[in-house]
N, C-alpha and C. Protein backbone atom coordinates (compact mmCIF):
# COMPACT_ATOMS: atom_id res chain seq x y z
N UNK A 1 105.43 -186.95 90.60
CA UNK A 1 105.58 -188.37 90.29
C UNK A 1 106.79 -188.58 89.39
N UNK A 2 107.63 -189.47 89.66
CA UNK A 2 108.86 -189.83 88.61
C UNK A 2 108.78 -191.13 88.64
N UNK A 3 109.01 -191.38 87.05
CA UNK A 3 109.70 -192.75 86.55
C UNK A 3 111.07 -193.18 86.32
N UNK A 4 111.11 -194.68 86.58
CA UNK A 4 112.58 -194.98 86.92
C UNK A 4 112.71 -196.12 85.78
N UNK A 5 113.83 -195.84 84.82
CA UNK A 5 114.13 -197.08 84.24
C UNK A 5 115.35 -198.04 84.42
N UNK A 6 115.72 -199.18 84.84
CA UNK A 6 116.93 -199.77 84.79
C UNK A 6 116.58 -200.93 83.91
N UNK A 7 118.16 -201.69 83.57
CA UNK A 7 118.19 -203.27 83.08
C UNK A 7 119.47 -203.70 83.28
N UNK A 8 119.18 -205.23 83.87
CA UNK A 8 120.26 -205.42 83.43
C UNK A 8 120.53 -206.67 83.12
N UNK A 9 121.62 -206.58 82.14
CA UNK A 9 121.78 -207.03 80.90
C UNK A 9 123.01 -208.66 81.30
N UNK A 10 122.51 -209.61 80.35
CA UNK A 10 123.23 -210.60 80.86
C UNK A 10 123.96 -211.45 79.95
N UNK A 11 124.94 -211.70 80.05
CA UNK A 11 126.36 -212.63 79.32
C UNK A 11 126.58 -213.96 79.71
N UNK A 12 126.51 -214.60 79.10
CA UNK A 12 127.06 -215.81 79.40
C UNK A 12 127.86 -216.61 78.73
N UNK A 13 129.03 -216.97 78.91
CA UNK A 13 130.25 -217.96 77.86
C UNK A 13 130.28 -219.37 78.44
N UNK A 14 129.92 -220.35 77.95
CA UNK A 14 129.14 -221.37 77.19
C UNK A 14 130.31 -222.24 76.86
N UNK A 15 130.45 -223.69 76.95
CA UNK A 15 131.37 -224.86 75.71
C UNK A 15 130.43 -224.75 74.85
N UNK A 16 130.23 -225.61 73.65
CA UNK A 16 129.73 -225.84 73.00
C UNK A 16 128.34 -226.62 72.79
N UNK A 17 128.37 -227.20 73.59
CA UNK A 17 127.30 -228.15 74.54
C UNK A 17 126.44 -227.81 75.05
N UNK A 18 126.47 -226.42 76.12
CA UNK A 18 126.15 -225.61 77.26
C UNK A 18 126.13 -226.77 78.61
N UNK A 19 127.38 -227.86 78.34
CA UNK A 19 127.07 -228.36 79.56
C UNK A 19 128.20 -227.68 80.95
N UNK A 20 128.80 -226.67 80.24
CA UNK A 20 129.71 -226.12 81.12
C UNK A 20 129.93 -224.60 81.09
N UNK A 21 129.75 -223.43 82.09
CA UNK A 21 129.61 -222.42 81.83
C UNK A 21 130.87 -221.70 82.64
N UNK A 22 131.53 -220.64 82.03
CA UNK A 22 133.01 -220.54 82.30
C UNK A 22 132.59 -218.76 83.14
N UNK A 23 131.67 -218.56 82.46
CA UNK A 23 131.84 -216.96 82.80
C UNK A 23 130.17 -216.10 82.42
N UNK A 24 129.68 -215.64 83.71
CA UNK A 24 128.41 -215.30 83.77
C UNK A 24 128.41 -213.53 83.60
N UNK A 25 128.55 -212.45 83.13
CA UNK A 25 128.55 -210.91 83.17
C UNK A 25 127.21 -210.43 83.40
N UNK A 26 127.55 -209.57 84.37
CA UNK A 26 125.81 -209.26 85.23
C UNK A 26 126.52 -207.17 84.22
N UNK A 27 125.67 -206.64 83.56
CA UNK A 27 125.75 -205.22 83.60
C UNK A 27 124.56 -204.19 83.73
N UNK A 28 124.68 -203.39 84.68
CA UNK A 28 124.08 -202.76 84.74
C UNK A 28 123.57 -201.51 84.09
N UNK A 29 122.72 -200.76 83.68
CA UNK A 29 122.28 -199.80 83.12
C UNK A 29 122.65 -198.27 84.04
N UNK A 30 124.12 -198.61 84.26
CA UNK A 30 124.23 -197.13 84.70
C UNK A 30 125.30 -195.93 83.93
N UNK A 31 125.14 -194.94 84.05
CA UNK A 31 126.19 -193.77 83.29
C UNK A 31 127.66 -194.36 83.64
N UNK A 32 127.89 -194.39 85.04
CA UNK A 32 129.27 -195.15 85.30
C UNK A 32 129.52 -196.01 86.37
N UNK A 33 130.59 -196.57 86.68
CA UNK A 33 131.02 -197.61 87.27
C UNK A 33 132.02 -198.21 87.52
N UNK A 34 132.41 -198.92 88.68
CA UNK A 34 133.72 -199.67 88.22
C UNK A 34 133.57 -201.67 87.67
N UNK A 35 134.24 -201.95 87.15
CA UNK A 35 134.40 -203.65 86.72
C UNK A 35 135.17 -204.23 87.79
N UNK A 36 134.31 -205.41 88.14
CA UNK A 36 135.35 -206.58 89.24
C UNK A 36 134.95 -207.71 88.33
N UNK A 37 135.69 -208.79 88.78
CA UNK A 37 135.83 -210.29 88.47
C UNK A 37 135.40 -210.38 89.95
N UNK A 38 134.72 -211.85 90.04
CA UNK A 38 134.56 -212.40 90.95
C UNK A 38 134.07 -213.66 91.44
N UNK A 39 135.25 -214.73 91.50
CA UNK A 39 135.45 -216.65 91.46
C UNK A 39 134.74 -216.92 93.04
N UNK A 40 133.58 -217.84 92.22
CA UNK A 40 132.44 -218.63 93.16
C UNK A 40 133.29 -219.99 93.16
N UNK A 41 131.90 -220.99 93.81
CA UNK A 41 132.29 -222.19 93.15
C UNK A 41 132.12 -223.13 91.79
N UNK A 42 130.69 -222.76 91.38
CA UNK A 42 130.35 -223.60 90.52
C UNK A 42 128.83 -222.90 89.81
N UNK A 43 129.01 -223.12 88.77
CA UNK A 43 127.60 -222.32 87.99
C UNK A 43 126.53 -222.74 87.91
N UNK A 44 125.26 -222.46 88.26
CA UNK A 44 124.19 -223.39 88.06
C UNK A 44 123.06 -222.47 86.47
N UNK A 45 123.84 -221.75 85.76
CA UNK A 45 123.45 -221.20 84.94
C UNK A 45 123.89 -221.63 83.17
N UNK A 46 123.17 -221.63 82.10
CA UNK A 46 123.88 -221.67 81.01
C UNK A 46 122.60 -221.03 79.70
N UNK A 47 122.78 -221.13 79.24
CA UNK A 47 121.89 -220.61 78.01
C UNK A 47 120.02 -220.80 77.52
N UNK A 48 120.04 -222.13 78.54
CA UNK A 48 118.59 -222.55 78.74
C UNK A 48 118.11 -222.20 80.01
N UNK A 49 118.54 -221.50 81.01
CA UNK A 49 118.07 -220.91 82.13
C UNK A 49 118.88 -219.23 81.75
N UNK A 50 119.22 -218.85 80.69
CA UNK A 50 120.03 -217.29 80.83
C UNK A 50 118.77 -216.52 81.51
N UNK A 51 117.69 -216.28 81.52
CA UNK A 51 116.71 -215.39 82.14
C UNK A 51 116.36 -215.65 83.28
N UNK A 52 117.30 -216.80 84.07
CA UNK A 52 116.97 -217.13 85.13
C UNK A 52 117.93 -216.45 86.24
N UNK A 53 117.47 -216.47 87.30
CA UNK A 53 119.19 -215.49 88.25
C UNK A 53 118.46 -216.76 89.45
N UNK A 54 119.66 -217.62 89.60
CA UNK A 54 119.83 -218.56 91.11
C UNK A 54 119.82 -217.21 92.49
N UNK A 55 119.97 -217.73 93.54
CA UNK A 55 119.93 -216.97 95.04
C UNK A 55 121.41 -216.13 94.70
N UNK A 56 122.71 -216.97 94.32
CA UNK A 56 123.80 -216.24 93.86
C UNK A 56 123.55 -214.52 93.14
N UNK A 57 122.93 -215.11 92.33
CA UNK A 57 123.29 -214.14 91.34
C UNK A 57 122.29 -212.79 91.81
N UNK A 58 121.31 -213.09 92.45
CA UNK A 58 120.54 -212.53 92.79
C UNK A 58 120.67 -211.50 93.88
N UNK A 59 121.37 -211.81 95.02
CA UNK A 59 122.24 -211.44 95.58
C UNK A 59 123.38 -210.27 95.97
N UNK A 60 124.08 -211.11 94.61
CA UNK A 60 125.31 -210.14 93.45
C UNK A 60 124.89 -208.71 92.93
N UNK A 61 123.64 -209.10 92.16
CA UNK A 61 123.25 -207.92 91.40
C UNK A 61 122.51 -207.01 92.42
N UNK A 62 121.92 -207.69 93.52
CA UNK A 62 121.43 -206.39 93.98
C UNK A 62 122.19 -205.47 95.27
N UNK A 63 123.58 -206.11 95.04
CA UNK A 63 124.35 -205.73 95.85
C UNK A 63 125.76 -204.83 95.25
N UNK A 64 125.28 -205.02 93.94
CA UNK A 64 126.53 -204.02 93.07
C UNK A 64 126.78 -202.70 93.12
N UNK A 65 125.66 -202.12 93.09
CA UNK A 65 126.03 -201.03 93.38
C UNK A 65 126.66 -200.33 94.67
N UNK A 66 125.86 -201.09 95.84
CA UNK A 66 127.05 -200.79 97.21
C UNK A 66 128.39 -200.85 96.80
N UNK A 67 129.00 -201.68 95.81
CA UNK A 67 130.44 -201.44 95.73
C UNK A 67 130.87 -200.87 94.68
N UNK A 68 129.88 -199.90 94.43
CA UNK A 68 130.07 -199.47 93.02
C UNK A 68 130.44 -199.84 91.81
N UNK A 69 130.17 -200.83 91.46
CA UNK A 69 130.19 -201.40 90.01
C UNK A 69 129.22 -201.29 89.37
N UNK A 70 129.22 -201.43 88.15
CA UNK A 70 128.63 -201.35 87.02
C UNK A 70 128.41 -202.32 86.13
N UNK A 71 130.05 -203.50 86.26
CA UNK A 71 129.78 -204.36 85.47
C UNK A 71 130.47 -205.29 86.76
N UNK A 72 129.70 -206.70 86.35
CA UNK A 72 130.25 -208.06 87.31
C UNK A 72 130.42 -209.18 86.57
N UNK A 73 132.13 -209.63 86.75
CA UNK A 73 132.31 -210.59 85.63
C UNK A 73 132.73 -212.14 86.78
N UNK A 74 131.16 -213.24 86.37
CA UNK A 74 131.92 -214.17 87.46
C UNK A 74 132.15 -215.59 87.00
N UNK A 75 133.23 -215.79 87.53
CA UNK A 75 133.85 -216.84 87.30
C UNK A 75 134.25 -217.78 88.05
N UNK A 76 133.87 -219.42 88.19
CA UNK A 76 133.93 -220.17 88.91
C UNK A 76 135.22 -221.33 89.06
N UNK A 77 135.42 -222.21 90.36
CA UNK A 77 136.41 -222.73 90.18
C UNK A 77 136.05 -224.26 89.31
N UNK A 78 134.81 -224.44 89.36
CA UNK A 78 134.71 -225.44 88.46
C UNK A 78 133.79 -224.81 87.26
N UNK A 79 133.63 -225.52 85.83
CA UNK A 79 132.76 -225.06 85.46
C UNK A 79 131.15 -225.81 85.08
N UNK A 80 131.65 -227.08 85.20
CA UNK A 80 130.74 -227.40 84.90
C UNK A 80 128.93 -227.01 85.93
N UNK A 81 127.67 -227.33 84.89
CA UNK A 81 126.85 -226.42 85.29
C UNK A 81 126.02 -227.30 86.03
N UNK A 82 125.59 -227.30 87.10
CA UNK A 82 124.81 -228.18 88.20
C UNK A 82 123.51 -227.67 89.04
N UNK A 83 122.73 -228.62 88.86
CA UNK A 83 121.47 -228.63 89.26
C UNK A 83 120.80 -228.25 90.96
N UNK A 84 121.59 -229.49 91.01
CA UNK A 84 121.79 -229.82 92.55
C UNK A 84 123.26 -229.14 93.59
N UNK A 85 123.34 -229.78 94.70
CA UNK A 85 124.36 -229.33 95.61
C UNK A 85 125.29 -231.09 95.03
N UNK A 86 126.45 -230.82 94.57
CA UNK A 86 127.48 -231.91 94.34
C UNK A 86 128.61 -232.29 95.56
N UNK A 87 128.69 -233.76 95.43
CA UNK A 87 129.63 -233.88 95.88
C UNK A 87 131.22 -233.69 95.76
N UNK A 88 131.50 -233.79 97.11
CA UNK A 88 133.36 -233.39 97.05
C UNK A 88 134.14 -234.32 96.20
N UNK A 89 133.40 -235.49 97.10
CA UNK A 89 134.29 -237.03 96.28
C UNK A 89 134.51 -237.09 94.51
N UNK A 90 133.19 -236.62 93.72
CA UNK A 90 133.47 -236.46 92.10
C UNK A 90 133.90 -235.57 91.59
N UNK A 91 134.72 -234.82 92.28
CA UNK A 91 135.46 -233.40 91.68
C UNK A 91 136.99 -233.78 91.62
N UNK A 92 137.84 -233.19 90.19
CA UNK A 92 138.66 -233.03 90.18
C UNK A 92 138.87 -231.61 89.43
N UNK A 93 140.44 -231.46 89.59
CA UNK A 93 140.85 -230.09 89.29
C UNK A 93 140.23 -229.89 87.57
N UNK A 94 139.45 -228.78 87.65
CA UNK A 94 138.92 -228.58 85.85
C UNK A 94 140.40 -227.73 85.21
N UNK A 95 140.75 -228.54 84.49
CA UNK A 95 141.82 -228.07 83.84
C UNK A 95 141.23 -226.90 82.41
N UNK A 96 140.29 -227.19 81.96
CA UNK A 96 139.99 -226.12 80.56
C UNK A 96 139.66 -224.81 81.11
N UNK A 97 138.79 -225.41 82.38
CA UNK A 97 138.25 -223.75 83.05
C UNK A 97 139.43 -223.03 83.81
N UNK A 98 140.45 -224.22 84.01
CA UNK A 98 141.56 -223.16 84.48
C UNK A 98 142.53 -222.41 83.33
N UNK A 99 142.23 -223.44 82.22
CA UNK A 99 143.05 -222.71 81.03
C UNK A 99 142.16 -221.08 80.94
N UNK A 100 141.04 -221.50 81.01
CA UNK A 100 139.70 -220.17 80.97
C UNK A 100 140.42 -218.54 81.40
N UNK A 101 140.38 -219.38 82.89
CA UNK A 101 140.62 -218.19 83.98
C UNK A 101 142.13 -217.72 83.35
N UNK A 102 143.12 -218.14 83.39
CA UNK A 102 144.38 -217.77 82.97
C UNK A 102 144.28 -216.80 81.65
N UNK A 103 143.14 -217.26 80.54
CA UNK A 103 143.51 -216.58 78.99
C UNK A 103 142.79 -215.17 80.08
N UNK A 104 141.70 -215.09 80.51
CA UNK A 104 140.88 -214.09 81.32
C UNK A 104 141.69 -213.15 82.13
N UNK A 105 142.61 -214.10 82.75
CA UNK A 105 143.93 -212.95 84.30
C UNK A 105 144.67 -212.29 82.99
N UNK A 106 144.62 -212.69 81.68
CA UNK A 106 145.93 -212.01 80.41
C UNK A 106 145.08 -210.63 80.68
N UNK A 107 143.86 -210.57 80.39
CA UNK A 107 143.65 -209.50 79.72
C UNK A 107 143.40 -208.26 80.48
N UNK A 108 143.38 -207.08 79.57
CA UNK A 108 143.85 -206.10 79.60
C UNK A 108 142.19 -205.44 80.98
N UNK A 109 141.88 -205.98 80.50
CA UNK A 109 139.93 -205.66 81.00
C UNK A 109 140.33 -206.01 82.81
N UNK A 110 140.81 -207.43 82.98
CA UNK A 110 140.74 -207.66 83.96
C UNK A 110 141.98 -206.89 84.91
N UNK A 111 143.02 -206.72 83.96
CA UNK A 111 144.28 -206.04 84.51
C UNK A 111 143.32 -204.97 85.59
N UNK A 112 142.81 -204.49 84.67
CA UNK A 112 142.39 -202.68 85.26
C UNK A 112 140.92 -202.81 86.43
N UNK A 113 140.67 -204.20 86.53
CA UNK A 113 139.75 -204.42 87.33
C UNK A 113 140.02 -205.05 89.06
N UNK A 114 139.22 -205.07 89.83
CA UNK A 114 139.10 -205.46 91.15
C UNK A 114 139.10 -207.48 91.25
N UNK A 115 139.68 -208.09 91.95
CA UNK A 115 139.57 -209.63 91.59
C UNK A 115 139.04 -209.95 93.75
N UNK A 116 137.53 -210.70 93.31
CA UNK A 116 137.26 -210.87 94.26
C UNK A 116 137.39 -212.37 94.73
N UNK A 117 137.38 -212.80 95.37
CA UNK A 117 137.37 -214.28 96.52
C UNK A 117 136.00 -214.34 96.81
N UNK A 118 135.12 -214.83 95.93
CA UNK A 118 134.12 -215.91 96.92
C UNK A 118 133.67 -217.16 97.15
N UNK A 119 134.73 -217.83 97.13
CA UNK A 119 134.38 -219.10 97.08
C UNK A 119 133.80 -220.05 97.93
N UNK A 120 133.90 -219.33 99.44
CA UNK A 120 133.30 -219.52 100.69
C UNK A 120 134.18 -220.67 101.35
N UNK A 121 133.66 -221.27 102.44
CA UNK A 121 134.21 -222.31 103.28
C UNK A 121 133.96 -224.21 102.86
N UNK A 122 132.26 -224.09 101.91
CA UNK A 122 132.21 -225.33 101.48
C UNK A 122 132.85 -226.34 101.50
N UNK A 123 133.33 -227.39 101.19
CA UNK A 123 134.43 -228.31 100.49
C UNK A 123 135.60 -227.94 101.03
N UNK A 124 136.13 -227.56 102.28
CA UNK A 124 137.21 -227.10 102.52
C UNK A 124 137.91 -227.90 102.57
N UNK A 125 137.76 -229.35 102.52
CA UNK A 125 138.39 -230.55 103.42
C UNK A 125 138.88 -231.07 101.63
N UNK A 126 138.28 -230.96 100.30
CA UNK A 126 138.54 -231.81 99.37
C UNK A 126 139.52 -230.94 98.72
N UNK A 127 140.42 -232.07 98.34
CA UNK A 127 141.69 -232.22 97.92
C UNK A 127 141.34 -231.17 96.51
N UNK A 128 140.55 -231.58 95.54
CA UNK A 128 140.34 -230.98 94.13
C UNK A 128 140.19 -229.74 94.66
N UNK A 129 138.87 -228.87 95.40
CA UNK A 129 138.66 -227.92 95.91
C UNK A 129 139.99 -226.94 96.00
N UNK A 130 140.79 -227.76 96.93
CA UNK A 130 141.72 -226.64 98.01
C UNK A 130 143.36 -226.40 96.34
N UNK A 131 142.95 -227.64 95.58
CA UNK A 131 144.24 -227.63 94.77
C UNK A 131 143.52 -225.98 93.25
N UNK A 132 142.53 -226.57 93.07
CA UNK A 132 141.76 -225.65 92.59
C UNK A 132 142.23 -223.87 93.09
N UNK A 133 141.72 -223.73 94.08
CA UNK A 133 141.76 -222.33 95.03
C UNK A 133 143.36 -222.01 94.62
N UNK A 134 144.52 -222.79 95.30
CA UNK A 134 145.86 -222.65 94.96
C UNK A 134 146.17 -222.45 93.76
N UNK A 135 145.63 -222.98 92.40
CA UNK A 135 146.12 -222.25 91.67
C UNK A 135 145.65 -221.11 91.30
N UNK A 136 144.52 -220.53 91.45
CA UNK A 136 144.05 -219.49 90.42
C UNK A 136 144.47 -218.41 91.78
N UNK A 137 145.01 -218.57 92.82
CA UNK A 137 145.66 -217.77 93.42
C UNK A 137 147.01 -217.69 92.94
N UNK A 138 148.00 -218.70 92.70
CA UNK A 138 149.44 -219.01 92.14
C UNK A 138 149.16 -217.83 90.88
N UNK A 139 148.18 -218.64 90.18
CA UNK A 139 148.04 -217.97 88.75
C UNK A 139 148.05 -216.48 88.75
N UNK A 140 147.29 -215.87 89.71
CA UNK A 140 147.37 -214.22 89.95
C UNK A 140 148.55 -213.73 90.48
N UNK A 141 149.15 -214.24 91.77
CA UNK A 141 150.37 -213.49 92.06
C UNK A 141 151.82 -213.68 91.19
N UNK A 142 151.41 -214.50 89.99
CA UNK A 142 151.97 -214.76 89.45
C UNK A 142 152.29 -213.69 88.11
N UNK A 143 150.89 -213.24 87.67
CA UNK A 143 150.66 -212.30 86.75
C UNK A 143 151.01 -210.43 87.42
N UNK A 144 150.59 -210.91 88.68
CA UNK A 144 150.47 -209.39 89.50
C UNK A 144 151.13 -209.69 90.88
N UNK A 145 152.16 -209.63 90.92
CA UNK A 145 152.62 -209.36 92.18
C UNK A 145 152.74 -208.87 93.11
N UNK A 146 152.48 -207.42 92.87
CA UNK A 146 151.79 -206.42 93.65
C UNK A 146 150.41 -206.40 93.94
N UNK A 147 149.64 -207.82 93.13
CA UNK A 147 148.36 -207.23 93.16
C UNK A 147 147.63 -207.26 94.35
N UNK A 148 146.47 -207.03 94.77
CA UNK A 148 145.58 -207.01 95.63
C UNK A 148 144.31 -208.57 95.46
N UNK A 149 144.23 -209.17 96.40
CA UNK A 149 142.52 -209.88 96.03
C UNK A 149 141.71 -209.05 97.41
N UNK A 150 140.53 -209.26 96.69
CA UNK A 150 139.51 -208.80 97.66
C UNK A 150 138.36 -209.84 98.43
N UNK A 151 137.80 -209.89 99.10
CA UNK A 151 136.65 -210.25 99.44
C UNK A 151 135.63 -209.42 99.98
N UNK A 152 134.38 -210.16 100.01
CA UNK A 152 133.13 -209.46 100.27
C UNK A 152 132.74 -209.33 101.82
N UNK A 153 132.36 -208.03 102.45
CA UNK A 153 131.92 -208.25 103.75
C UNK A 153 130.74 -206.65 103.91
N UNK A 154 130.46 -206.63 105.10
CA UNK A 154 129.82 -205.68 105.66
C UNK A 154 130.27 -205.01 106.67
N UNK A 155 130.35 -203.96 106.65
CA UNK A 155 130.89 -202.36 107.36
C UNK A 155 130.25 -202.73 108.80
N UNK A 156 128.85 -203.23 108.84
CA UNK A 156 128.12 -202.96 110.41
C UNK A 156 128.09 -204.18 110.93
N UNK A 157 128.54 -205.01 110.34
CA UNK A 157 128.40 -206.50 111.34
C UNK A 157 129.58 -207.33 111.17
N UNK A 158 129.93 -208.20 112.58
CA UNK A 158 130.90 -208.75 112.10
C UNK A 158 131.33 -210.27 111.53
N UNK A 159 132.07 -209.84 110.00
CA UNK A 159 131.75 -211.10 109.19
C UNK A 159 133.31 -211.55 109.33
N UNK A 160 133.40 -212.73 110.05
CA UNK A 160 134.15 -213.61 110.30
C UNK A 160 134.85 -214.61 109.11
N UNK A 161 134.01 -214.84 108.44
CA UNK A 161 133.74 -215.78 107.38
C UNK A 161 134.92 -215.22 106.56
N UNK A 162 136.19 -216.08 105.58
CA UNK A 162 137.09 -216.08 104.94
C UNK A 162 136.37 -216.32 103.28
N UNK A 163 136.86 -215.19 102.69
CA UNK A 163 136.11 -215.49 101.06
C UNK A 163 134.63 -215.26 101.32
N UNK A 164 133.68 -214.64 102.03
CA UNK A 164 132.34 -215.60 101.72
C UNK A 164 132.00 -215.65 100.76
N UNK A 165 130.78 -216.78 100.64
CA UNK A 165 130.44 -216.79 99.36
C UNK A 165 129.50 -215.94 99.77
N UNK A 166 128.02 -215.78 98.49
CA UNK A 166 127.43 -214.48 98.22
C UNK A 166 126.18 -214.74 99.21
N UNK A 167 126.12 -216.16 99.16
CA UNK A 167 124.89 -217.30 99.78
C UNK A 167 124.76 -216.77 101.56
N UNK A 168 125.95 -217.42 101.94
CA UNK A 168 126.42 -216.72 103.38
C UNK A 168 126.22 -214.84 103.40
N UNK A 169 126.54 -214.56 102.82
CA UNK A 169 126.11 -212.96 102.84
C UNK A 169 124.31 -212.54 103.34
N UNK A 170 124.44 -213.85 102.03
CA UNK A 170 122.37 -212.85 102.11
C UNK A 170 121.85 -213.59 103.02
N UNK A 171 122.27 -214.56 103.69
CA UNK A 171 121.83 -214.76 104.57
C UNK A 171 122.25 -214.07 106.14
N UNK A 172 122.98 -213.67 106.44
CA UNK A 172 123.66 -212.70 107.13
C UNK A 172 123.67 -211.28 107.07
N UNK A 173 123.26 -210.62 106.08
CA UNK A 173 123.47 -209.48 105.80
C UNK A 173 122.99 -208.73 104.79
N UNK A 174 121.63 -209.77 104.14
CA UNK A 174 121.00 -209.41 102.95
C UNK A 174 120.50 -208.00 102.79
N UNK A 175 119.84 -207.30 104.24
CA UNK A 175 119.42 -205.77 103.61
C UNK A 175 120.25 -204.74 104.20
N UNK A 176 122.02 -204.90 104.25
CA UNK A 176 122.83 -204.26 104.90
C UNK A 176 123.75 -203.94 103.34
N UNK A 177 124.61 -202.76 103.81
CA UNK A 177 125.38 -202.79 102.36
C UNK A 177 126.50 -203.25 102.59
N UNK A 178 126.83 -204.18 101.43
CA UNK A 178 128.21 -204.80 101.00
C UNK A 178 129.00 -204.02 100.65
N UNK A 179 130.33 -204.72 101.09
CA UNK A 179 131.51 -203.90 100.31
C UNK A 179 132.35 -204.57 100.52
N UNK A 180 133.92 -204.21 100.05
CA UNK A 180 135.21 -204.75 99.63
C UNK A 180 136.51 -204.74 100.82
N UNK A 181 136.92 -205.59 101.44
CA UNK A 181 138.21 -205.83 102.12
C UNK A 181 139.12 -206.58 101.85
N UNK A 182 140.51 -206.31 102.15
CA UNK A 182 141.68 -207.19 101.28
C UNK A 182 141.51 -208.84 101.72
N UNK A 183 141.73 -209.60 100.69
CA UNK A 183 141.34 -211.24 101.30
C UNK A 183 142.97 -211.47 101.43
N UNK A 184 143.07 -211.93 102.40
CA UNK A 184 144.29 -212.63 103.04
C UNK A 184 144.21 -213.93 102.76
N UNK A 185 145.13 -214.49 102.29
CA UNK A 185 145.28 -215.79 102.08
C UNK A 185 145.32 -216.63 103.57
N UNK A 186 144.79 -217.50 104.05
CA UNK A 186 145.17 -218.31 104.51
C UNK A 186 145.48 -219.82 104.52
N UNK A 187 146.93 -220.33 104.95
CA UNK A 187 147.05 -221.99 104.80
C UNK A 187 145.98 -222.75 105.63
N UNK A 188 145.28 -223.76 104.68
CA UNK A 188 144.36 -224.97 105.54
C UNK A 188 145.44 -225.54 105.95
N UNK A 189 144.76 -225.65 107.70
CA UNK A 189 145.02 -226.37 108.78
C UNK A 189 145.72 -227.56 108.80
N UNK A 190 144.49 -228.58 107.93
CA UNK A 190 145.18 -229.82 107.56
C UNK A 190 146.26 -229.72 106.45
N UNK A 191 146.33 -229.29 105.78
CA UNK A 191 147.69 -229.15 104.49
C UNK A 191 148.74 -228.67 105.45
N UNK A 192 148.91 -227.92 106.26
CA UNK A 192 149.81 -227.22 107.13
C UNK A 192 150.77 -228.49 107.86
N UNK A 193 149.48 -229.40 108.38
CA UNK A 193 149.74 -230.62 109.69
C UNK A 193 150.51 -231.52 108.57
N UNK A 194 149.63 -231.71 107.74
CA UNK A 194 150.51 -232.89 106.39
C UNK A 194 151.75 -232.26 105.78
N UNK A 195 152.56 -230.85 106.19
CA UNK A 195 153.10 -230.42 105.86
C UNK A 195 154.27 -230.53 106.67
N UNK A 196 153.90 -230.41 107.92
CA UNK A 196 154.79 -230.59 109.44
C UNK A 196 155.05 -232.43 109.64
N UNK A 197 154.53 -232.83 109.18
CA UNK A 197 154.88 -234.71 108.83
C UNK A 197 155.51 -235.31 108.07
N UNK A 198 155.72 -234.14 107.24
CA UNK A 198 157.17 -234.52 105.61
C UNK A 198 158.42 -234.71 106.36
């Protein structure tokens, strides 16, 4: 007979308020590991639900170790923290959470780490959304030029899906193992057409 112990341990960075949550850290209780970042859309977590894990997060953590991590640092394109599913129409670009992400791409932690894409297909059509995505992509090849982004997929099935989010995964692929492929940027369709009309 053997006993098994794990935990894992949870972070959360907070405004002052807790009406806006910038950055969720999932760590695990293992000897070693590697660290990724990895930009959703929007947090439904903050300091009065910290013991709580949404379908996201839930997901995430039990899918970390397929990609061998240890620690998961995630970060969204908006921050504020929501209950419900929001609309496109009341979103604009969050400028503090992008100041966020930028002091976050400085550091030295994230330098040496993996930067994943999941922001999924959602909102593809809103203007805030797609201006959002553009920068904190600008913002990286900007810092790392050489660098790499990644996204999430599965080895045995085929996932079509650009960025997915974690949601689309477990529903697709929940007791299969995850892992890491290079995310290719691609231009939306319509920005392309409004582009060919200038």
């Amino acid at each position: 007979m053997k006993t098994f112990k794990a935990s894992v341990d949870t972070e959360i960075i907070t405004s002052e308020d807790g009406l806006n949550t910038y950055e969720v850290i999932k760590k695990l209780s293992l000897p070693e590991g590697k660290c990724a970042y990895l930009i959703s859309l929007y947090p439904t977590r903050n300091e009065s639900n910290i013991y709580s894990n949404d379908s996201t997060l839930n997901h995430l953590v039990s899918h970390m170790t397929d990609i061998g991590l240890k620690e998961l640092h995630i970060l969204s394109l908006f921050s504020k923290v929501v209950t419900s599913k929001i609309s496109s129409r009341v979103l604009k670009v969050d400028e503090d959470n992008m100041k966020y992400i930028d002091k976050v791409m400085h550091s030295k932690k994230f330098k040496d780490s993996q930067f994943i894409i999941a922001w999924g297909s959602s909102m593809k059509t809103s203007h805030a959304v797609n201006q959002a995505k553009e920068k904190i992509i600008t913002m990286y090849h900007s810092l790392y030029p050489e660098g790499r982004l990644y996204q999430l997929t599965v080895s045995d099935k085929n996932i079509t899906e650009t960025a997915p989010h974690p949601l689309y995964l477990g529903i697709q692929a929940k007791y299969h193992c995850w892992n890491l492929k290079e995310f290719i940027q691609k231009i939306n369709t319509s920005e392309q057409n409004d582009t060919n009309k200038q």
